[in-house]
N, C-alpha and C. Protein backbone atom coordinates (compact mmCIF):
# COMPACT_ATOMS: atom_id res chain seq x y z
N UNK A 1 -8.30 11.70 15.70
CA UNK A 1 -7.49 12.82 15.26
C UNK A 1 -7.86 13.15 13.82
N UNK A 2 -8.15 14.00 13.71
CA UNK A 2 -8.68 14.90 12.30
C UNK A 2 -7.74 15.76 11.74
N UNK A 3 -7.50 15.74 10.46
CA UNK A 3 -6.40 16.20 9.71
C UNK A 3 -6.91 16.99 8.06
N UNK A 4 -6.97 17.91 7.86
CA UNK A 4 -6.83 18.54 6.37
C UNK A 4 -6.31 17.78 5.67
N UNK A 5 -7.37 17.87 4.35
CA UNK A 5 -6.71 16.50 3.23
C UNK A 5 -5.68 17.64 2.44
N UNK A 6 -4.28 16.95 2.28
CA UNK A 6 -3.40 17.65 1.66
C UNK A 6 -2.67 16.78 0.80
N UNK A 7 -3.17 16.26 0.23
CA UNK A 7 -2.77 14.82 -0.92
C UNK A 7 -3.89 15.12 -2.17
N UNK A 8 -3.66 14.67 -2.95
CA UNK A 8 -5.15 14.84 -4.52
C UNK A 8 -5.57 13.30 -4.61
N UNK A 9 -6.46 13.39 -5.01
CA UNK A 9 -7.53 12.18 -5.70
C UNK A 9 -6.59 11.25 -5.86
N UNK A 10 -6.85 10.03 -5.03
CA UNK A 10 -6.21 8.65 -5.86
C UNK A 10 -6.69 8.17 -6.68
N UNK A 11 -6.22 7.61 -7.63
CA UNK A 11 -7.22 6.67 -8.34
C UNK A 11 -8.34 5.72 -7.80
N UNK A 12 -7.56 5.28 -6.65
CA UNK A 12 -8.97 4.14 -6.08
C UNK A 12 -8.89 4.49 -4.63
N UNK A 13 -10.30 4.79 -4.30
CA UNK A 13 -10.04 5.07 -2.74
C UNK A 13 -9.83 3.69 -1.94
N UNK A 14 -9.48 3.71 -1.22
CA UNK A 14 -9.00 2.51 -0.11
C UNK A 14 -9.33 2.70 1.41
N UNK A 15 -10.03 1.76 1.97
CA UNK A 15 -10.41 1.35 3.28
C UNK A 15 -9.24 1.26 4.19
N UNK A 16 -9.20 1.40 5.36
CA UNK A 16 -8.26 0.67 6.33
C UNK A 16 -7.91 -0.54 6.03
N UNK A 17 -9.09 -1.43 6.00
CA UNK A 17 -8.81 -3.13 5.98
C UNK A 17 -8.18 -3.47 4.49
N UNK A 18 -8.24 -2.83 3.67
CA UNK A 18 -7.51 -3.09 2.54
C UNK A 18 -5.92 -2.89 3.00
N UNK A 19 -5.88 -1.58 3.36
CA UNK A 19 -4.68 -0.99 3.68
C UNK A 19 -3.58 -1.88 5.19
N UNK A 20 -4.28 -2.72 6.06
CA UNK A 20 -3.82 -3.67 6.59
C UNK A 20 -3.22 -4.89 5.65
N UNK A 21 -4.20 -4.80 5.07
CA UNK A 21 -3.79 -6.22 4.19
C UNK A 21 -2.55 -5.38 3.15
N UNK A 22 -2.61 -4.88 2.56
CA UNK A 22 -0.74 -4.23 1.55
C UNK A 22 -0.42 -4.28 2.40
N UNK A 23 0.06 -3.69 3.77
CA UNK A 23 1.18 -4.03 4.65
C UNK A 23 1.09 -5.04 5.07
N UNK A 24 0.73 -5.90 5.03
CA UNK A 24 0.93 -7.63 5.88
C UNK A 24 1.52 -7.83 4.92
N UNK A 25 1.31 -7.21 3.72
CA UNK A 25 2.14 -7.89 2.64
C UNK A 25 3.17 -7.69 2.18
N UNK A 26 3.45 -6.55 2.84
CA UNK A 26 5.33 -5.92 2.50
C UNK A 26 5.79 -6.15 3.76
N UNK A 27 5.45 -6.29 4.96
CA UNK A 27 6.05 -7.28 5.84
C UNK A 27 6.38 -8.56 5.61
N UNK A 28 5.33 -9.53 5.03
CA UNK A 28 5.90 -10.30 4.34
C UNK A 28 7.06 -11.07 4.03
N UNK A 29 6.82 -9.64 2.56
CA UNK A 29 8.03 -9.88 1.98
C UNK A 29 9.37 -9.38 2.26
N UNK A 30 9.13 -8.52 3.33
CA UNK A 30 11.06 -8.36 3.82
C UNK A 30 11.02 -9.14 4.99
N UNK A 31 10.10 -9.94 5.66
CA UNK A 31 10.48 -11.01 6.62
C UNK A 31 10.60 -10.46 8.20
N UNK A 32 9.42 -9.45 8.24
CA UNK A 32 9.44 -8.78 9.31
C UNK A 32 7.96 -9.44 10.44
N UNK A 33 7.83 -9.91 11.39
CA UNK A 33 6.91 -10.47 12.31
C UNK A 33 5.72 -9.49 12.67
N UNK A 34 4.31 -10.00 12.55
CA UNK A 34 3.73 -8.63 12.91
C UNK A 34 4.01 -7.95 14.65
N UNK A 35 4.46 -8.73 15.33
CA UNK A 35 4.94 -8.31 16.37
C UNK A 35 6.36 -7.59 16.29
N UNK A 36 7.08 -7.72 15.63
CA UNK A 36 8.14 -6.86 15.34
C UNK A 36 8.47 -5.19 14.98
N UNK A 37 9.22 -4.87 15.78
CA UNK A 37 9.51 -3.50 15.15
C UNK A 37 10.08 -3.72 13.85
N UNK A 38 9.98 -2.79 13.05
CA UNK A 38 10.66 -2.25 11.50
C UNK A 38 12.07 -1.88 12.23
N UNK A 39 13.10 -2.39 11.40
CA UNK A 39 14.36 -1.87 11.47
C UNK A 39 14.46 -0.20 10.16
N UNK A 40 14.22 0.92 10.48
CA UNK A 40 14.25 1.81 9.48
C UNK A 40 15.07 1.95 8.35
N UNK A 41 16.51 1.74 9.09
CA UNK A 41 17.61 1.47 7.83
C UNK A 41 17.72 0.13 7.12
N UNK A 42 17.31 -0.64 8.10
CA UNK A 42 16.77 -2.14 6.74
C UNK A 42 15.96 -1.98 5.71
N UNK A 43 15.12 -1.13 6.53
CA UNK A 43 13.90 -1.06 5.15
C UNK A 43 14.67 0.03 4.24
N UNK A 44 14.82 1.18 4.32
CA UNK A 44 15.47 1.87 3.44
C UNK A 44 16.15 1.33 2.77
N UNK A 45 17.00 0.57 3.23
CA UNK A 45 18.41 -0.29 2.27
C UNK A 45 17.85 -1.61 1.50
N UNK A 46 16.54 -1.98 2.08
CA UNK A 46 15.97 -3.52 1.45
C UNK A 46 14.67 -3.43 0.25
N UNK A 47 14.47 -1.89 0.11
CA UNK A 47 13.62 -1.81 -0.61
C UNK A 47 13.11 -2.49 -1.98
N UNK A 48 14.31 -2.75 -2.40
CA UNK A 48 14.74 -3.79 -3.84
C UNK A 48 13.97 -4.48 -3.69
N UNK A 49 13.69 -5.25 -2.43
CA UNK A 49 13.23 -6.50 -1.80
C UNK A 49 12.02 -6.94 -2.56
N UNK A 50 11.14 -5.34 -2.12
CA UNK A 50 9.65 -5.19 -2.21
C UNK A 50 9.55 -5.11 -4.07
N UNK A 51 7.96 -5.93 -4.16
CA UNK A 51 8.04 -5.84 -5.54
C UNK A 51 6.34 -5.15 -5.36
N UNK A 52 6.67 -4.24 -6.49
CA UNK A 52 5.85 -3.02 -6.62
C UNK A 52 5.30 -3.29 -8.04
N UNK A 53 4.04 -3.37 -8.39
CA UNK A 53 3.13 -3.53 -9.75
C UNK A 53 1.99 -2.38 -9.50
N UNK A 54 1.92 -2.27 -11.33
CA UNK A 54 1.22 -1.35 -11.75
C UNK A 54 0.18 -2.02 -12.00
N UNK A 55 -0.94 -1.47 -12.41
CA UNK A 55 -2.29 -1.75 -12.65
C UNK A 55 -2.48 -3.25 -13.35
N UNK A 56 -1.35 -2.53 -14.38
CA UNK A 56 -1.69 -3.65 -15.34
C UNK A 56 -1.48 -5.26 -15.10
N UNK A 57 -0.14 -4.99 -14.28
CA UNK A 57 0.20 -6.26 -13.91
C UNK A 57 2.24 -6.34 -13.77
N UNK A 58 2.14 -5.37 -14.61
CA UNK A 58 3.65 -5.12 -14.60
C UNK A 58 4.48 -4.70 -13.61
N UNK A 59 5.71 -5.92 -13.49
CA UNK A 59 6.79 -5.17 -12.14
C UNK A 59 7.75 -4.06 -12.33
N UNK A 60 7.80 -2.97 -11.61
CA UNK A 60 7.97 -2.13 -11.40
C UNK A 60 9.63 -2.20 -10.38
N UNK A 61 10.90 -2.03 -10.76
CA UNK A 61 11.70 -2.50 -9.92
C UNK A 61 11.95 -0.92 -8.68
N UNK A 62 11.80 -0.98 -7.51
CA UNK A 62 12.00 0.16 -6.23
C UNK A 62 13.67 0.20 -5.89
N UNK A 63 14.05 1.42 -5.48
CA UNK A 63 15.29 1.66 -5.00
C UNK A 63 14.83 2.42 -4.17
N UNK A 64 15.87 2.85 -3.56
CA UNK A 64 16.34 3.97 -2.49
C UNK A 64 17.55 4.87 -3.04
N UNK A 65 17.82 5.83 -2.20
CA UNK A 65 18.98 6.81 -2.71
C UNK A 65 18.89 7.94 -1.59
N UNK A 66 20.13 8.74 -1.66
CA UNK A 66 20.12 9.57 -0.28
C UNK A 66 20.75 10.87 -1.80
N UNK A 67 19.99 11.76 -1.33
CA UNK A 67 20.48 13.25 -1.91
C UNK A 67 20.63 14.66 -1.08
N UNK A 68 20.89 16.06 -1.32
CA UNK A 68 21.23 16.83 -1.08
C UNK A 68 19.55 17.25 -1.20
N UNK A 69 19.09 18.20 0.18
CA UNK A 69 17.83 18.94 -0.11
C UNK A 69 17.96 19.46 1.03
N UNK A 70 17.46 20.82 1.41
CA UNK A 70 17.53 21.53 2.22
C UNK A 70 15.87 21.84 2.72
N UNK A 71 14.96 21.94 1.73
CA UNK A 71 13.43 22.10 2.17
C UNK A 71 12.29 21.13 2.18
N UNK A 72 13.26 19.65 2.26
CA UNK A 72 12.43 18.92 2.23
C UNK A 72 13.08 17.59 2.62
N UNK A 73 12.87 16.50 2.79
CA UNK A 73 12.58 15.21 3.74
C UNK A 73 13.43 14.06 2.78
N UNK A 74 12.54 14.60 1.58
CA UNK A 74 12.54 13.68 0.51
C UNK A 74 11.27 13.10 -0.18
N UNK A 75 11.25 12.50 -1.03
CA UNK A 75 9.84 12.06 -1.92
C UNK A 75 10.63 10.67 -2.42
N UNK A 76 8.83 10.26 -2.90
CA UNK A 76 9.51 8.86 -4.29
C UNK A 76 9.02 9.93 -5.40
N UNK A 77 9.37 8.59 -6.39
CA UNK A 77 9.53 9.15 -8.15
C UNK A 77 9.62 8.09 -8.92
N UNK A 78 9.34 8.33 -9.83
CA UNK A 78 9.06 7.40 -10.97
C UNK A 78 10.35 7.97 -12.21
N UNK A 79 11.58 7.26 -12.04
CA UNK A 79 12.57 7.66 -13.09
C UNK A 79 12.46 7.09 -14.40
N UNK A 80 12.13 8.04 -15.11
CA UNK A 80 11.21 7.46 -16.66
C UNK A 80 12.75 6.94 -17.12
N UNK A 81 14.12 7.39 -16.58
CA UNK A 81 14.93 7.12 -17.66
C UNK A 81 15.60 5.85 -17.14
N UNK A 82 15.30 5.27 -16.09
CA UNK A 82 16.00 4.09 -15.42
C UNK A 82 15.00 3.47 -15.44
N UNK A 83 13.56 3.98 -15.33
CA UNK A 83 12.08 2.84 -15.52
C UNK A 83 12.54 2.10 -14.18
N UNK A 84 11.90 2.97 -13.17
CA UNK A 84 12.25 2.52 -11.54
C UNK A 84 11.92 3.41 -10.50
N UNK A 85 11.11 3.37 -9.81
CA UNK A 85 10.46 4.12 -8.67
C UNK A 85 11.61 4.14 -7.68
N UNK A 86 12.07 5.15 -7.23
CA UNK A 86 13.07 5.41 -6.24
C UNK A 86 12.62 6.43 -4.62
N UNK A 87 12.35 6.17 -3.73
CA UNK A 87 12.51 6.67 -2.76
C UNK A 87 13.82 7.60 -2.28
N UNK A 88 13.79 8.69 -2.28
CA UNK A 88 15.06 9.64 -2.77
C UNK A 88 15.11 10.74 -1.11
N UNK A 89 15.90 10.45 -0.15
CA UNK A 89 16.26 10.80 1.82
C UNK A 89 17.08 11.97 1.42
N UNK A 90 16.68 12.75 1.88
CA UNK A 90 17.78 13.60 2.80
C UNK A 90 18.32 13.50 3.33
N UNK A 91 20.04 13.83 3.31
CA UNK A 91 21.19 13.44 4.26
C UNK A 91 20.38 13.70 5.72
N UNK A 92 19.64 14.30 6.41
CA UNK A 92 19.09 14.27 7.70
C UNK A 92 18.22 13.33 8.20
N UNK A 93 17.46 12.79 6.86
CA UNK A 93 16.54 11.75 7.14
C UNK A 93 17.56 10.37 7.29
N UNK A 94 18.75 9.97 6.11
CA UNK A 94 19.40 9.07 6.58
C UNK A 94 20.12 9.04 7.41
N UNK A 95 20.68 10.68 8.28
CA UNK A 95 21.08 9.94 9.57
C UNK A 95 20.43 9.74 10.34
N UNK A 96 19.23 10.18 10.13
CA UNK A 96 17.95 9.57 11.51
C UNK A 96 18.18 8.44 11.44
N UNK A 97 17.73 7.41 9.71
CA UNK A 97 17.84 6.14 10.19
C UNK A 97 18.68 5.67 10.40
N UNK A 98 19.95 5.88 10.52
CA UNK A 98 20.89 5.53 10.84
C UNK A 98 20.88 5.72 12.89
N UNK A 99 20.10 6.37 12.78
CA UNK A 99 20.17 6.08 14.57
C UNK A 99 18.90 5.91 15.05
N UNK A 100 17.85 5.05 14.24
CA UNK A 100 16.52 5.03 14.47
C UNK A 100 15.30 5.90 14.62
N UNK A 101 15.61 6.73 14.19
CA UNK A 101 14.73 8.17 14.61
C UNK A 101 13.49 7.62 14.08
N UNK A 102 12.15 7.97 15.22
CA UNK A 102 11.64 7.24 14.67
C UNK A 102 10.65 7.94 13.38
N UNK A 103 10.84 9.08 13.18
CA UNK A 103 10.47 10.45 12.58
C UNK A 103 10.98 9.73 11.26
N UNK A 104 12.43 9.31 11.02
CA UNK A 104 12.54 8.78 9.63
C UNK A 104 12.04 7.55 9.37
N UNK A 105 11.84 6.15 10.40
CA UNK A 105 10.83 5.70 9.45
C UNK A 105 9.57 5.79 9.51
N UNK A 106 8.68 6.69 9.55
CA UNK A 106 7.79 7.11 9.40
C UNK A 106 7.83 7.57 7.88
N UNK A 107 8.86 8.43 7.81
CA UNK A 107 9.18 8.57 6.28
C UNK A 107 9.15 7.73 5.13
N UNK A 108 10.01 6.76 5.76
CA UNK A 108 10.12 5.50 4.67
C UNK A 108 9.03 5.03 5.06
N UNK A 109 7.99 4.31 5.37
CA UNK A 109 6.91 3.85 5.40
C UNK A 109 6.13 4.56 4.79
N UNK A 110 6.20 6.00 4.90
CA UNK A 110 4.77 6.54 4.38
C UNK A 110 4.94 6.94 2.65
N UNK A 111 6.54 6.80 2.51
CA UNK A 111 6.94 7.09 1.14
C UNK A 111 6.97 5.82 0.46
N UNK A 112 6.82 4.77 0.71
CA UNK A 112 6.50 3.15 0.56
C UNK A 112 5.34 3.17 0.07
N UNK A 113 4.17 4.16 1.29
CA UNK A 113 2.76 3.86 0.90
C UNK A 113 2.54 4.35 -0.30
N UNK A 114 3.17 5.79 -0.94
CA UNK A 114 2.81 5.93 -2.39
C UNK A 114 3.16 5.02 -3.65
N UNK A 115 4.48 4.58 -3.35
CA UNK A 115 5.05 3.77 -4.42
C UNK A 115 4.30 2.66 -4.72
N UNK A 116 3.67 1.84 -3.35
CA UNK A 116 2.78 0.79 -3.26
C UNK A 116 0.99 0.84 -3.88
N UNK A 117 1.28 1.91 -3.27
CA UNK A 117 -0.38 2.32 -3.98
C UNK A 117 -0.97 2.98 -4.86
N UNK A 118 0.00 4.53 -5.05
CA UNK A 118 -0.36 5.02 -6.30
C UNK A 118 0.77 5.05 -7.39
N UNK A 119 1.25 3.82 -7.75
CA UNK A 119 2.23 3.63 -8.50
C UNK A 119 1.65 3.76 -9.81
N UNK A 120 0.65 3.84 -10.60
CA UNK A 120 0.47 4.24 -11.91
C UNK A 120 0.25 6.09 -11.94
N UNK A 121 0.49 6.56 -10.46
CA UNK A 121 0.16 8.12 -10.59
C UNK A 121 1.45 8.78 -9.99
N UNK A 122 2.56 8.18 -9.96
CA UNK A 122 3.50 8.47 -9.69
C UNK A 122 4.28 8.27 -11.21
N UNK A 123 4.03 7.18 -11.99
CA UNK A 123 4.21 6.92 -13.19
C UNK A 123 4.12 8.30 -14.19
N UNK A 124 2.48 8.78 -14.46
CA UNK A 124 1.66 9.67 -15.23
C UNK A 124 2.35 11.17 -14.60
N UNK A 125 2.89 11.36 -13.18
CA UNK A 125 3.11 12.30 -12.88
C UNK A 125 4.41 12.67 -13.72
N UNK A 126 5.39 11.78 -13.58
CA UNK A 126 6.76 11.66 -14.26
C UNK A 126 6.60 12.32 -15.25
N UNK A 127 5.61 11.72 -16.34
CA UNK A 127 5.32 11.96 -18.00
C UNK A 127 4.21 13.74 -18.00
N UNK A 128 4.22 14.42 -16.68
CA UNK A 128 3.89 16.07 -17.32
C UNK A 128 4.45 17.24 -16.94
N UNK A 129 4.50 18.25 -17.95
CA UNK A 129 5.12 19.22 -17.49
C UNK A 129 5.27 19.46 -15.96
N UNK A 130 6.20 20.39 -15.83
CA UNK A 130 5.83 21.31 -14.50
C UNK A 130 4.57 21.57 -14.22
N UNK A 131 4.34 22.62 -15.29
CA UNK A 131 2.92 23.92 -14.91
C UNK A 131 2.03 22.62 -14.33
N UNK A 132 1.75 21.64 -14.89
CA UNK A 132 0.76 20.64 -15.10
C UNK A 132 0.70 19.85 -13.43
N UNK A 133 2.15 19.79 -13.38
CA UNK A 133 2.64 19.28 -11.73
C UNK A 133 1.93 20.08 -11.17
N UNK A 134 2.04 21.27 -10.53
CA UNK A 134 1.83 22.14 -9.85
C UNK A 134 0.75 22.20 -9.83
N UNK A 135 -0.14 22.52 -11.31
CA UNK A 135 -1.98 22.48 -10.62
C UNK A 135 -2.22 21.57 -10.23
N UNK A 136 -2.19 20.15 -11.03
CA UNK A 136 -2.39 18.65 -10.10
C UNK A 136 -2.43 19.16 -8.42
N UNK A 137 -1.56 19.49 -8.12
CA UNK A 137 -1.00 19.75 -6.91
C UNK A 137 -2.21 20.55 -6.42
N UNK A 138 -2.52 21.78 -6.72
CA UNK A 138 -3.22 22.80 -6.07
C UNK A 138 -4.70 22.26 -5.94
N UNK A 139 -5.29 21.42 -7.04
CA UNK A 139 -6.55 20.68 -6.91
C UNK A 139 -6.54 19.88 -5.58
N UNK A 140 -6.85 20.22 -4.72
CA UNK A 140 -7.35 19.29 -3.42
C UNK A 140 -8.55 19.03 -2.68
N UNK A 141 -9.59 19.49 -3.52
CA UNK A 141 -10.79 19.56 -2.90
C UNK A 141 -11.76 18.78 -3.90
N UNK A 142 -12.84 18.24 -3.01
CA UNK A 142 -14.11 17.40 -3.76
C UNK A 142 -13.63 15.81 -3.97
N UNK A 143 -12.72 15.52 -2.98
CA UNK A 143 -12.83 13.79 -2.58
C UNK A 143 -12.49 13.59 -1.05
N UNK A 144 -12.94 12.40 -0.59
CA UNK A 144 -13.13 12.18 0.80
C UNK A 144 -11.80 11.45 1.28
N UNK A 145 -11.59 11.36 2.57
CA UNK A 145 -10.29 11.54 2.82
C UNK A 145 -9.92 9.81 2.47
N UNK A 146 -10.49 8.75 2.16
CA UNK A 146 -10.47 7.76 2.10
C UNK A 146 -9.66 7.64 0.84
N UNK A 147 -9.99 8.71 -0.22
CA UNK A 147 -9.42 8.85 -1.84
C UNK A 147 -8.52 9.69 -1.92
N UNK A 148 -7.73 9.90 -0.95
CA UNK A 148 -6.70 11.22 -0.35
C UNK A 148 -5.38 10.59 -0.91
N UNK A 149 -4.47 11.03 -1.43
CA UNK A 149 -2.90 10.13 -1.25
C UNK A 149 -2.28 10.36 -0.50
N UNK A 150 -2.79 11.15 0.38
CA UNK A 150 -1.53 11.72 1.35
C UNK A 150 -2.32 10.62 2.59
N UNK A 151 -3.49 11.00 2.93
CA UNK A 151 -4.51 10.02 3.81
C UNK A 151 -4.00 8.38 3.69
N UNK A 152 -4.15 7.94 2.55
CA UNK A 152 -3.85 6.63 1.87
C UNK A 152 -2.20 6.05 2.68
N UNK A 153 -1.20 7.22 2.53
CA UNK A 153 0.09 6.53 2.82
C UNK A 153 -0.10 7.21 4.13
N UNK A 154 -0.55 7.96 5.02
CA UNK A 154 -0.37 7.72 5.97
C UNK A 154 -0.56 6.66 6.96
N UNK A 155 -2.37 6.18 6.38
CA UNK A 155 -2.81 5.15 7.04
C UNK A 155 -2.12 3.75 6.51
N UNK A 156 -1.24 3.87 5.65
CA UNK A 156 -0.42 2.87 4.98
C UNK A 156 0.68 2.31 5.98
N UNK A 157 1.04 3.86 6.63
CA UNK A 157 2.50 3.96 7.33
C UNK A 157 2.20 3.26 8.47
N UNK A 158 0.95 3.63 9.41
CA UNK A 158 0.83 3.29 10.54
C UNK A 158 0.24 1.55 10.42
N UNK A 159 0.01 0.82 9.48
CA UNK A 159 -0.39 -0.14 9.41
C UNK A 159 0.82 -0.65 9.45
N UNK A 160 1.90 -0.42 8.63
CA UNK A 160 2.97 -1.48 8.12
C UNK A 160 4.31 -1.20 9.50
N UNK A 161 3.87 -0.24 9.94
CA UNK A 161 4.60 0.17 11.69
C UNK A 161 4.14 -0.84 12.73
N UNK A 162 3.24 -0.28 12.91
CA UNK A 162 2.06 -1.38 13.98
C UNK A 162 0.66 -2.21 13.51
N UNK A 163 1.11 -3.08 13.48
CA UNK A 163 0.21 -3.86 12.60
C UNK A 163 -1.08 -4.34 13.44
N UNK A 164 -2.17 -4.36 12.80
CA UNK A 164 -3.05 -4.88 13.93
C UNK A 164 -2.81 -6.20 14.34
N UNK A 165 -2.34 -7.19 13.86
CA UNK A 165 -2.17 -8.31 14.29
C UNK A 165 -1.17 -8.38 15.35
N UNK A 166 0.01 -7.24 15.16
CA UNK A 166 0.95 -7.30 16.62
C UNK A 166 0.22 -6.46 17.92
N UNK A 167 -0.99 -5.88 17.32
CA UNK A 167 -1.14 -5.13 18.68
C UNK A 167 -2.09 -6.10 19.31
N UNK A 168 -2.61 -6.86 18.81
CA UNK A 168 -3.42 -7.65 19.48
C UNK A 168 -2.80 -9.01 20.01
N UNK A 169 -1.87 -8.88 19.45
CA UNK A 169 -0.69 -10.09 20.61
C UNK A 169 0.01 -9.43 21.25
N UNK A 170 -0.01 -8.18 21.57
CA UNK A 170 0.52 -6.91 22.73
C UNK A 170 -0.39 -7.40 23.67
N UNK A 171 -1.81 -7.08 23.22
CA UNK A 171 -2.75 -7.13 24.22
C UNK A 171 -2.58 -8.06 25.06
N UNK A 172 -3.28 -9.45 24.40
CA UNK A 172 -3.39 -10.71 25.14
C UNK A 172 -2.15 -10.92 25.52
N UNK A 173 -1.05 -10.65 25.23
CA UNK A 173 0.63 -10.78 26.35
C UNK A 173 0.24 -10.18 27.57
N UNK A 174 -0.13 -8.76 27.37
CA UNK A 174 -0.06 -7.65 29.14
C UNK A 174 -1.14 -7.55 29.17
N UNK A 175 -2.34 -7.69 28.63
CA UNK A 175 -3.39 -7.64 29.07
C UNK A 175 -4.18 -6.19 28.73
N UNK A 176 -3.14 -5.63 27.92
CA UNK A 176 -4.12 -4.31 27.77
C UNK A 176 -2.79 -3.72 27.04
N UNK A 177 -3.21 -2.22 26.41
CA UNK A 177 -2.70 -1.72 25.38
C UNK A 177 -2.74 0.04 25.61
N UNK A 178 -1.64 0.45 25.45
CA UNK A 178 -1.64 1.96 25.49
C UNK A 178 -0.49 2.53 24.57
N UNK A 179 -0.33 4.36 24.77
CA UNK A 179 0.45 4.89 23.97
C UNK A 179 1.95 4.24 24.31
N UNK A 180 2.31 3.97 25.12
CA UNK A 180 3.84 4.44 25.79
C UNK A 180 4.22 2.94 25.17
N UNK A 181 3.38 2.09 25.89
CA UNK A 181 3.82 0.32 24.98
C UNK A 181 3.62 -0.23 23.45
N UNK A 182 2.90 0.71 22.62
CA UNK A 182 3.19 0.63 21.40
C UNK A 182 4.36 1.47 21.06
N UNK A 183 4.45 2.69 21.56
CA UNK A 183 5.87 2.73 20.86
C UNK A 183 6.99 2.80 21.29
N UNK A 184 6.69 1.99 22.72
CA UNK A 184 8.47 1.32 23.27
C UNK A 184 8.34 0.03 22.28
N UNK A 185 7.26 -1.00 21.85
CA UNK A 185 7.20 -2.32 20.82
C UNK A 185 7.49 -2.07 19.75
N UNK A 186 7.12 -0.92 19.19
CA UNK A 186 7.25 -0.66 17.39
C UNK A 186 8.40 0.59 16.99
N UNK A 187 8.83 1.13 18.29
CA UNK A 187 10.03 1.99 17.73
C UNK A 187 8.83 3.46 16.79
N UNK A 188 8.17 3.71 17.34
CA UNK A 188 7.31 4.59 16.84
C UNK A 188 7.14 6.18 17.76
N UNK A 189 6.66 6.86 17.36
CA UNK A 189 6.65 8.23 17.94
C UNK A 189 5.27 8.13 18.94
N UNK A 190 5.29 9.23 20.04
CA UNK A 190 3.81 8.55 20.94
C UNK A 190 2.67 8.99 20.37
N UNK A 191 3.04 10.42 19.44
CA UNK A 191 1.80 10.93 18.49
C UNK A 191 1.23 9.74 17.49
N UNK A 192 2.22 9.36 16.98
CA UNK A 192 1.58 8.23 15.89
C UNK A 192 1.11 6.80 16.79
N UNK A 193 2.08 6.66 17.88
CA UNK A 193 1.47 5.68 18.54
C UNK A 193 0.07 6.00 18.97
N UNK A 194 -0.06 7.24 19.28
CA UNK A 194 -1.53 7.14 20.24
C UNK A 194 -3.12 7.18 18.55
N UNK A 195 -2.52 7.51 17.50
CA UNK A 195 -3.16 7.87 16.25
C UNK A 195 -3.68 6.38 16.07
N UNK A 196 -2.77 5.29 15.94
CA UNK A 196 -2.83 3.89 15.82
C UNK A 196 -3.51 3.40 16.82
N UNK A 197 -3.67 3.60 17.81
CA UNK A 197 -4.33 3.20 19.29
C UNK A 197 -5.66 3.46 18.99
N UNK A 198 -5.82 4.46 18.49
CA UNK A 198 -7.32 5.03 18.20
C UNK A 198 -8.39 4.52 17.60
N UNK A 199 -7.40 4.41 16.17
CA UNK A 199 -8.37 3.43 14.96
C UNK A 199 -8.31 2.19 15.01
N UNK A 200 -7.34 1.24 16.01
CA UNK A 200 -7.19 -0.03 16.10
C UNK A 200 -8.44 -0.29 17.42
N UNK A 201 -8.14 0.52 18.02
CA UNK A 201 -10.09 0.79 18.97
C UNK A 201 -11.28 0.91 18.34
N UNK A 202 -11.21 1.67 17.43
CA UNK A 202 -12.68 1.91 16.69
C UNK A 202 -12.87 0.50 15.48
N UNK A 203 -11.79 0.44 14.90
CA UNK A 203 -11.84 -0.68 13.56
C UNK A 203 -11.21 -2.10 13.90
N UNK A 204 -11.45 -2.23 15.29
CA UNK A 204 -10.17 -3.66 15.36
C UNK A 204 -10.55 -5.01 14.63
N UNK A 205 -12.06 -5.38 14.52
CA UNK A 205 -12.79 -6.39 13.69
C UNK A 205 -12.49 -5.85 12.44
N UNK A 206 -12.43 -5.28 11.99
CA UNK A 206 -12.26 -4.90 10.15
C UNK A 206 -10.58 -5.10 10.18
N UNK A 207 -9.82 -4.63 11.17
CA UNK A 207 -8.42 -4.92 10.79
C UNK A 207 -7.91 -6.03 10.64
N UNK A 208 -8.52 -6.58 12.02
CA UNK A 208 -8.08 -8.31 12.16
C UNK A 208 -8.16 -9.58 11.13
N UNK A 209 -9.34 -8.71 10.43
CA UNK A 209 -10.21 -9.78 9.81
C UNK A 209 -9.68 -10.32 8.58
């Protein structure tokens, strides 16, 4: 599945197999099995949990928060005045997770993947004007989708959803692997399930590994 890069330049482009490995590692640390589904409103509510560093080395403390927005989902942010990256839902997105939708955690996962990965450019974003926001923004061309941020947390999302290590103890359980049983296992949508099916076919030695 092929997609228009609609994210800007990360600082560091990132592989899949990197991007397996950060989510093994925020599974981890909220104590989730790679065979396990994500509980959506756990993770939303446990985010504290996760500890998020900047380049340098410095911890970075994560929240959550539910606000009023009408044209949008929600985003993270870097609150220069609390010095704390917050993941910030739409009353629609938290009642999804509040009834599992699996559309919202997709959200929180993929809004995880920025905080996790481009946390010194979520930082720098905080510290510029508007006007400055906005072109950032409009620059989207002349890097490969590997150096994408939007690319980056997607393939972030579907790692820390369905992990390669649970799909391959899917396998060897039933003997084989498709759309409908990854996301009756992971609580996932069948579009993203069948997206994950794809690249865990083409890359499964680089994931595993």
């Amino acid at each position: 599945m092929s997609k228009a890069l609609c994210g800007v330049r990360a600082d560091c482009g990132t592989s899949y197999q990197k991007l397996e490995k950060f989510a093994s590692l925020v599974r981890e640390q909220l104590n989730f099995a790679p065979h396990e589904a994500i509980n959506p409103l756990r993770l939303f509510e446990d985010l504290h949990e996760i500890r998020i560093r900047q380049s340098d080395g410095h911890t970075i403390p994560l929240r959550s928060g539910v606000i009023v927005l009408e044209d949008s989902e929600g985003y993270a942010r870097y609150d220069r005045d609390k010095k704390l990256i917050e993941i910030l839902a739409s009353e629609k997105i938290y009642d999804w997770l509040e009834q599992g939708h699996p559309r919202a955690g997709y959200f929180v996962t993929h809004e995880l993947g920025h905080c996790v990965l481009h946390t010194d450019q979520l930082i720098r974003l905080a510290q510029m004007p508007a006007n400055q926001q906005t072109a950032l923004h409009r620059d989207r061309v002349g890097h490969q989708p590997f150096q994408d941020t939007e690319w980056q947390a997607n393939a972030f999302a579907s790692a820390l959803l369905m992990p390669a290590r649970g799909m391959a103890s899917l396998e060897k359980k039933y003997g084989y692997l498709n759309v409908l049983l990854l996301a009756d296992q992971f609580g996932v949508s069948r579009e993203a399930a069948g997206y994950r099916l794809e690249q865990f076919n083409k890359r499964m030695n680089d994931l595993l590994s």
